[in-house]
Structures are given as structure tokens and as C-alpha cells.
Protein backbone atom coordinates (compact mmCIF):
# COMPACT_ATOMS: atom_id res chain seq x y z
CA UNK A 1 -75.70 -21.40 -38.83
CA UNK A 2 -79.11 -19.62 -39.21
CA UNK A 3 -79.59 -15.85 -37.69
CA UNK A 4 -81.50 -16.48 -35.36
CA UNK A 5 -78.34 -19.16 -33.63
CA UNK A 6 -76.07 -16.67 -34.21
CA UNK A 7 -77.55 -13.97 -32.36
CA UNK A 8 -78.70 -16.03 -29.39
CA UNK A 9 -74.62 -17.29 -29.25
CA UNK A 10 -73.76 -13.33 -29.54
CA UNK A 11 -76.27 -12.79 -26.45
CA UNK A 12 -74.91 -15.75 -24.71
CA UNK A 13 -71.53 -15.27 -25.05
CA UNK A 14 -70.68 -12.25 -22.22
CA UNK A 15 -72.12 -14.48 -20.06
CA UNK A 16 -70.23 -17.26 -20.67
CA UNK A 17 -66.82 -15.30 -20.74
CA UNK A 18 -67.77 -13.59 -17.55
CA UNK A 19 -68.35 -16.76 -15.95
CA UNK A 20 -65.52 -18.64 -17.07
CA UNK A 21 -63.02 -16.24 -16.33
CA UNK A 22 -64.46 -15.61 -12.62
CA UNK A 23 -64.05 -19.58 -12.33
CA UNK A 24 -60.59 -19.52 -13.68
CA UNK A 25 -60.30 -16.70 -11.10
CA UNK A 26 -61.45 -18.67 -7.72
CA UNK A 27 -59.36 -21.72 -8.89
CA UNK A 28 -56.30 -19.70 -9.26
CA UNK A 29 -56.53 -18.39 -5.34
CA UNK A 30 -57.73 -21.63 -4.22
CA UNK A 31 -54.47 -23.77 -6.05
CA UNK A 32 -51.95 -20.96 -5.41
CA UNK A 33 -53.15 -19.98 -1.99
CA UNK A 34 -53.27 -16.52 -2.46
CA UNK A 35 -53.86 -14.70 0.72
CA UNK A 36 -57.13 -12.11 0.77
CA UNK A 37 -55.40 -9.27 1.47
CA UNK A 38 -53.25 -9.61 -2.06
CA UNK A 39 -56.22 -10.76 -4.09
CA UNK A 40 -59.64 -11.97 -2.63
CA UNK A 41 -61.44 -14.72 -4.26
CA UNK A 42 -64.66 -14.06 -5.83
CA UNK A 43 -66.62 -15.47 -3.23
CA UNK A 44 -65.02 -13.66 -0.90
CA UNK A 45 -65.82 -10.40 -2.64
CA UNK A 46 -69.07 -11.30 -3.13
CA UNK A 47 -69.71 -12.06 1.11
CA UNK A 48 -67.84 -8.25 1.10
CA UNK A 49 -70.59 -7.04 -0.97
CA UNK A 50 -73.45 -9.03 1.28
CA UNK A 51 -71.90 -7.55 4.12
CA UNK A 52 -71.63 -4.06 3.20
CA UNK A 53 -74.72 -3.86 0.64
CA UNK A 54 -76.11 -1.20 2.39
CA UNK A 55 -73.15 1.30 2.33
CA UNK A 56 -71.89 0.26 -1.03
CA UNK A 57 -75.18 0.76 -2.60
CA UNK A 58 -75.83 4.43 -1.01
CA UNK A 59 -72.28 4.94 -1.96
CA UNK A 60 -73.17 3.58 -5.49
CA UNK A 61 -76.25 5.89 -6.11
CA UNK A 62 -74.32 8.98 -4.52
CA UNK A 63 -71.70 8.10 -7.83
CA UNK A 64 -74.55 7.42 -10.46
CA UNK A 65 -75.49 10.76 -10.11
CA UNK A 66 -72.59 12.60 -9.87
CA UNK A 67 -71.73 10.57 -13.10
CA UNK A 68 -75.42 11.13 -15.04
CA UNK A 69 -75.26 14.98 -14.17
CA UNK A 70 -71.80 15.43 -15.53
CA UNK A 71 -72.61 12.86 -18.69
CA UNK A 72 -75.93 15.14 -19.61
CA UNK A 73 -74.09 18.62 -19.06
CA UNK A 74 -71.02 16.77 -21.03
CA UNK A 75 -73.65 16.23 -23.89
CA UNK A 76 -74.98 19.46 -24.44
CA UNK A 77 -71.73 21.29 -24.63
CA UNK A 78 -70.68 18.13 -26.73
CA UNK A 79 -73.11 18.57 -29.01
CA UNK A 80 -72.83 22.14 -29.22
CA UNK A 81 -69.49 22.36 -29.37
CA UNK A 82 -69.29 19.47 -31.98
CA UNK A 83 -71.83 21.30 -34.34
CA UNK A 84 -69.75 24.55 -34.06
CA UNK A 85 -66.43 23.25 -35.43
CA UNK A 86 -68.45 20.50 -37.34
CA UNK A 87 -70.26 23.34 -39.76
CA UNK A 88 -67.24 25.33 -40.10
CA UNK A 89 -63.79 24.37 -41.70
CA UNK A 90 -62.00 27.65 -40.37
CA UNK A 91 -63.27 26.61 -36.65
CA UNK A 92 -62.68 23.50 -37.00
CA UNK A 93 -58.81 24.17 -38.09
CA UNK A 94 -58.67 26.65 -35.37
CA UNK A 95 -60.20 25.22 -32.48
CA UNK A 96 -59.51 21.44 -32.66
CA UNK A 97 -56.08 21.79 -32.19
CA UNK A 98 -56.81 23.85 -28.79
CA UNK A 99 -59.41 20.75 -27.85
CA UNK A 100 -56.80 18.24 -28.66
CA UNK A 101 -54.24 19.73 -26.31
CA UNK A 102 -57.06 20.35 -23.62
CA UNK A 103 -57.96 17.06 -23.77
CA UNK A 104 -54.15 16.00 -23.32
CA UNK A 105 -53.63 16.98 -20.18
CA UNK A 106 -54.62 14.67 -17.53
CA UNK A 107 -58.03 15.20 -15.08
CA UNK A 108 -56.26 13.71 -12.17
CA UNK A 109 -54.37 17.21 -12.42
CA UNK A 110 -57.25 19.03 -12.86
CA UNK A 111 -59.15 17.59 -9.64
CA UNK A 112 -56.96 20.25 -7.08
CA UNK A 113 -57.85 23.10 -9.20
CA UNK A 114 -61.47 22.08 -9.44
CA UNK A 115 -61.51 21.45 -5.76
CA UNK A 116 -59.83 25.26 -5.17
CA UNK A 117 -62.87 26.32 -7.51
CA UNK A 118 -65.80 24.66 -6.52
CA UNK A 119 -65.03 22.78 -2.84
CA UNK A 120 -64.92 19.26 -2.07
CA UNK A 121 -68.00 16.99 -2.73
CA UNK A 122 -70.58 16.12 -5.53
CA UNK A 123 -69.93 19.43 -7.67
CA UNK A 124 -66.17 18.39 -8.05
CA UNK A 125 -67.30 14.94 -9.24
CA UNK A 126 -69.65 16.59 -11.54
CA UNK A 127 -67.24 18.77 -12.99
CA UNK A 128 -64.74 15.55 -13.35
CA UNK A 129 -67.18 13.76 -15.41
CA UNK A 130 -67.89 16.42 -17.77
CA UNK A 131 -64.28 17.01 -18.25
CA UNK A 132 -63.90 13.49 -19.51
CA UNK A 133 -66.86 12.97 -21.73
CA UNK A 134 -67.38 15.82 -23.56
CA UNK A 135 -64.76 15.74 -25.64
CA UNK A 136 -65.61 11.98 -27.79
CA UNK A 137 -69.24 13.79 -27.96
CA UNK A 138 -67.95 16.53 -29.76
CA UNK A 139 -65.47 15.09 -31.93
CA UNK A 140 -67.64 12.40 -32.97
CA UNK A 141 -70.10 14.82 -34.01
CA UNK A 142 -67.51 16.91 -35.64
CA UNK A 143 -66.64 14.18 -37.88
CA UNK A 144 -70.09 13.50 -38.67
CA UNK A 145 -71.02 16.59 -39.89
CA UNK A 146 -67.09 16.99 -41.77
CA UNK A 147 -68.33 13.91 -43.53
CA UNK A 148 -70.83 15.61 -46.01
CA UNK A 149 -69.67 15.35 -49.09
CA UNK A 150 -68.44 19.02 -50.81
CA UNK A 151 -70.27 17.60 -53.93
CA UNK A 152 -73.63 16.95 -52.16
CA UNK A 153 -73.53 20.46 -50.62
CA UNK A 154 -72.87 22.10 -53.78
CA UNK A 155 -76.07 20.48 -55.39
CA UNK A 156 -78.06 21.22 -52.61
CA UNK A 157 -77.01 25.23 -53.01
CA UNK A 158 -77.77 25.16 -56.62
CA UNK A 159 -81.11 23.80 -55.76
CA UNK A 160 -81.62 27.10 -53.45
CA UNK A 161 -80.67 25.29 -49.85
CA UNK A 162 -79.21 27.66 -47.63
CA UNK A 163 -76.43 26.83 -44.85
CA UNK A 164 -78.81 25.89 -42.20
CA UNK A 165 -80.84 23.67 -44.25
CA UNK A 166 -78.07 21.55 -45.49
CA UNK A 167 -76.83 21.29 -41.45
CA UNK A 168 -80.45 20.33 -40.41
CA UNK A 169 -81.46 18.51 -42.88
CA UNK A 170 -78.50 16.83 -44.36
CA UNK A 171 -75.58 17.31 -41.75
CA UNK A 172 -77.25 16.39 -38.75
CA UNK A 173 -78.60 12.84 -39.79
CA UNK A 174 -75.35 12.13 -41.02
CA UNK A 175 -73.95 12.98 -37.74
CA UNK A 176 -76.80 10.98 -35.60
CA UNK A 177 -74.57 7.30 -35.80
CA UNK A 178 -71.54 8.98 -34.48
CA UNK A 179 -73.50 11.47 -31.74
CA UNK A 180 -74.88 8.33 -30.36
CA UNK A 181 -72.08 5.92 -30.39
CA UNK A 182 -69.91 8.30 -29.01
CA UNK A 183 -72.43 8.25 -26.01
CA UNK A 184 -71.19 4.24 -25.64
CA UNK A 185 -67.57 5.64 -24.84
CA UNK A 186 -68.39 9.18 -22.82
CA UNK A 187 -70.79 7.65 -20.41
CA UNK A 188 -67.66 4.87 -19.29
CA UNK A 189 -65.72 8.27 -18.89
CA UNK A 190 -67.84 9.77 -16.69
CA UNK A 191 -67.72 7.00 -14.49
CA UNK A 192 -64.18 7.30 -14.17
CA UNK A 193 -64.38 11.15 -14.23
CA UNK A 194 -66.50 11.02 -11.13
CA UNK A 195 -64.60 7.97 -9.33
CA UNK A 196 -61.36 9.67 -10.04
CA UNK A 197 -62.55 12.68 -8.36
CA UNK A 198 -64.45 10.62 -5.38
CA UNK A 199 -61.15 9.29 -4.44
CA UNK A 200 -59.09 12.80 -4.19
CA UNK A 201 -61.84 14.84 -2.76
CA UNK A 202 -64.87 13.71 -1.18
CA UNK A 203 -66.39 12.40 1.61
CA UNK A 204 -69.25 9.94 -0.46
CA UNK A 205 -69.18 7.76 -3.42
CA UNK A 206 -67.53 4.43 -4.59
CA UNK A 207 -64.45 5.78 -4.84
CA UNK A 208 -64.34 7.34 -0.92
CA UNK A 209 -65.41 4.06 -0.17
CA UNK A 210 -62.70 1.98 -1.53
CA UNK A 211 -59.84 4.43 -0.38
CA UNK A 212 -61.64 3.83 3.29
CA UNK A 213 -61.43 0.68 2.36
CA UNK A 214 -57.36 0.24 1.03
CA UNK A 215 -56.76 2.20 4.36
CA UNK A 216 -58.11 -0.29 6.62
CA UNK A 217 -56.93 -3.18 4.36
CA UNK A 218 -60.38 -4.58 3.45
CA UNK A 219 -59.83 -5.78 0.37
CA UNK A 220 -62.59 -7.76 -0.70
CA UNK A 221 -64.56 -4.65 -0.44
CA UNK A 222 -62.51 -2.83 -2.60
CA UNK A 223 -62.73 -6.06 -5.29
CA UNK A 224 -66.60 -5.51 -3.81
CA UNK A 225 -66.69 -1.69 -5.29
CA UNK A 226 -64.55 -2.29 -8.32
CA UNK A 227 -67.43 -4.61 -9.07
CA UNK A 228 -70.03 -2.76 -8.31
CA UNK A 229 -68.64 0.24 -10.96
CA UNK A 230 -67.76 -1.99 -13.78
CA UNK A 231 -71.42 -3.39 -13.15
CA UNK A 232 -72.88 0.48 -13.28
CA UNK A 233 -70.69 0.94 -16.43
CA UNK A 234 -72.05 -2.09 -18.21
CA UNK A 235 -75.79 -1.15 -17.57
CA UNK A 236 -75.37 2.14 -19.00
CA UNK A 237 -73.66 1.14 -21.96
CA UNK A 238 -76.06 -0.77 -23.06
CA UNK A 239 -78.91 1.12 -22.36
CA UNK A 240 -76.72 3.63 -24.83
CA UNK A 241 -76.22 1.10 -26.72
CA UNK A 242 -79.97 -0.25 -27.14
CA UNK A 243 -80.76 3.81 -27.94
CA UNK A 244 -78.09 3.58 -30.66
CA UNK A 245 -79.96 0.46 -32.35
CA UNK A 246 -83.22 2.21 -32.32
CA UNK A 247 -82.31 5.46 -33.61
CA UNK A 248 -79.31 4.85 -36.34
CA UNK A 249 -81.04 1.71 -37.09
CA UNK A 250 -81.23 2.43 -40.55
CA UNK A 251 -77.04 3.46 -40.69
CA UNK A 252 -75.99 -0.25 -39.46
CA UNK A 253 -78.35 -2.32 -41.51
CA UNK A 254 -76.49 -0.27 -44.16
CA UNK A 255 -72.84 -0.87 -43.41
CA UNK A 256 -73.72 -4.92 -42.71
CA UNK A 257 -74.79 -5.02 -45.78
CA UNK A 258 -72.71 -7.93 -47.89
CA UNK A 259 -70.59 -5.61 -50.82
CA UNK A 260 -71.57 -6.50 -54.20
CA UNK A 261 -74.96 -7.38 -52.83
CA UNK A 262 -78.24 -6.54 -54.74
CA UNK A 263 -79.80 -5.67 -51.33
């Protein structure tokens, strides 16, 4: 099979699951029966979404915010954070463990004391976001920099290259492929960061709108907003994922390289 088949198959194939497994979907309601109210068909969630476009799409944008403002305030303390215990082995061994255990405990607890802090709406959702994706940021970037060899750092200081030259110029490349796949992951977190908060403590966003929703027993409309999140989450991860091709281009032509090859 040339390349060129083989990628338009990987392209293709997404598709085809999604479709297939939608179809196996509306035949299983149709043979078994199954009532709405226990699990809609996907036409019927689709005629939800028709129906309610309007809301769920103001509802949609209120939670791509909340979700992009806590993603870009998760990366820079991601970042930050990740080059601080990346570019030091005595932070690293004392503050990982404390971001391990932080990281433990889970945000659904954390959405009462946020609300006692900061009130119910969008700056709760923020916060929710940011709580869940900063953390892959900054250990993938962490383990970036920890990967420079001890070796490769001692030549460089024999050849006069202080500590911040060898993080600039030698740490932070080697860093890049993680910092931006980790982006892949923390961006799906936000989204649940923010809808986890939405459904606890606020009066907009997807996740309001399908607790409305499971109160009045509309189902298909909360099949229509599960939908319309896992859509949100694909689009994002592959515009993250498109970024990650473009910029640590050079890192996975290198690792699909065939071993023994003479390049």
C-alpha cells in the first residue's frame, strides 16, 4: 500500500467508525424498542438539537469560553510551573510529590469551595478548568526538560554554557514535543473542568443545560448536549493537534523513522 493510500484510509477512517457505530446505534433502539426517555435514537437527538439549536449553541459558546480562558491561564502556570521543577532536581523531588497529591484529590470536591471563593457563574468554571489542565502541562514539560542527558550538560559547561543557556537553548526544544502534546490531553480537561462545574453551580453553559434538561426528562437533548461537547472537544484537539505537527515536526519524523535505517 503506497503513502499516499495509507494516509487517505487514516483520514477516512474516524469517519467511518463514527458512522458505523451511530448506525449500529439507531438499529439497536429501533429492533429492541427502546423507549426515548432510556436512550433516544440518533435521529431523535439530532431533531433535539434542530429544535433547541438556538439555546444549545448560546449555551455552547457560554462553555467554550469558560473552557479557553481556564485552558490559556492553565498553560502559563503549566509552563511555568513545569520549567521550575523541570530545571531543578531538588524542586523537582520536593514539589512533585505535593503536585501529585494535589492533583489526587477530586475537582468535583473542589467546585463548593471554589463557589464559597469566587460565587456562582463563569469564574467558577474558569477556575474548574484550570484546575484540571494544568497539571499534564506541567508534568509533560517537566519530563521534557528531566530528559537532557547529564552527559550533554556536562559538555556544554566545559564549553563555557551557563545554566540558562543549556535551559534555552538545549532544554527547552527538548521539551517543545511534550509541551505541545500535553496540550492534546489538557484542553479535553478543561472541557470537563468547566462542564463539571456548569452542572454544580451555574446558571449558563452545556452543562446547566442538560441538568435542566434530566430534570424535565428531555432526554434527547441531553444526548443533544453530550454531542454537542464531545463535538467541541474533537475540534480543539485537533486544532492542538495540527499545531503539534507543525511545530515538533522535526521530533516525529524522527521517532517514525524505521531502526536500523540509513535515513
Amino acid at each position: 500500500m503506497s503513502p499516499n493510500s495509507r494516509r487517505n484510509m487514516e483520514r477516512l477512517a474516524p469517519w467511518v467508525v463514527t458512522i458505523g457505530l451511530l448506525l449500529i446505534w439507531q438499529a439497536v433502539v429501533m429492533v429492541f424498542q427502546i423507549e426515548p426517555f432510556v436512550m433516544p435514537a440518533p435521529t431523535a437527538i439530532f431533531e433535539a438539537f434542530l429544535q433547541y439549536r438556538d439555546s444549545i449553541l448560546i449555551h455552547a459558546w457560554h462553555t467554550m469560553v469558560s473552557t479557553l480562558l481556564g485552558f490559556v491561564l492553565g498553560i502559563v502556570v503549566g509552563l511555568l510551573l513545569g520549567i521550575f521543577i523541570g530545571s531543578s532536581r531538588l524542586v523537582y523531588a520536593g514539589l512533585y510529590p505535593v503536585l501529585i497529591g494535589f492533583n489526587s484529590v477530586p475537582k468535583v470536591a473542589m467546585v463548593p469551595v471554589l463557589v464559597l471563593w469566587l460565587g456562582i457563574g463563569q469564574p467558577t468554571a474558569v477556575a474548574t478548568a484550570f484546575l484540571l489542565c494544568f497539571f499534564p502541562i506541567a508534568v509533560n514539560v517537566a519530563t521534557g526538560l528531566a530528559t537532557v542527558e547529564p552527559e550533554l550538560e556536562d559538555v556544554l559547561r566545559s564549553l563555557g554554557a551557563s545554566r540558562t543557556d543549556i535551559l534555552l537553548k538545549v532544554g527547552l526544544p527538548r521539551a517543545m514535543p511534550y509541551f505541545f502534546a500535553s496540550l492534546k490531553v489538557a484542553i479535553t480537561l478543561a472541557f470537563v473542568g468547566a462542564v463539571i462545574s456548569e452542572t454544580l453551580a451555574s446558571n449558563d453553559g452545556i452543562g446547566y443545560l442538560m441538568i435542566q434538561a434530566s430534570s424535565q426528562f428531555r432526554v434527547p437533548l441531553m444526548f443533544a448536549g453530550l454531542a454537542v461537547i464531545a463535538a467541541m472537544g474533537v475540534v480543539t484537539y485537533l486544532f492542538f493537534a495540527v499545531i503539534e505537527r507543525r511545530m515538533t515536526g522535526w521530533a516525529v519524523r524522527g521517532q517514525n523513522l524505521a531502526p536500523g535505517g540509513g535515513g
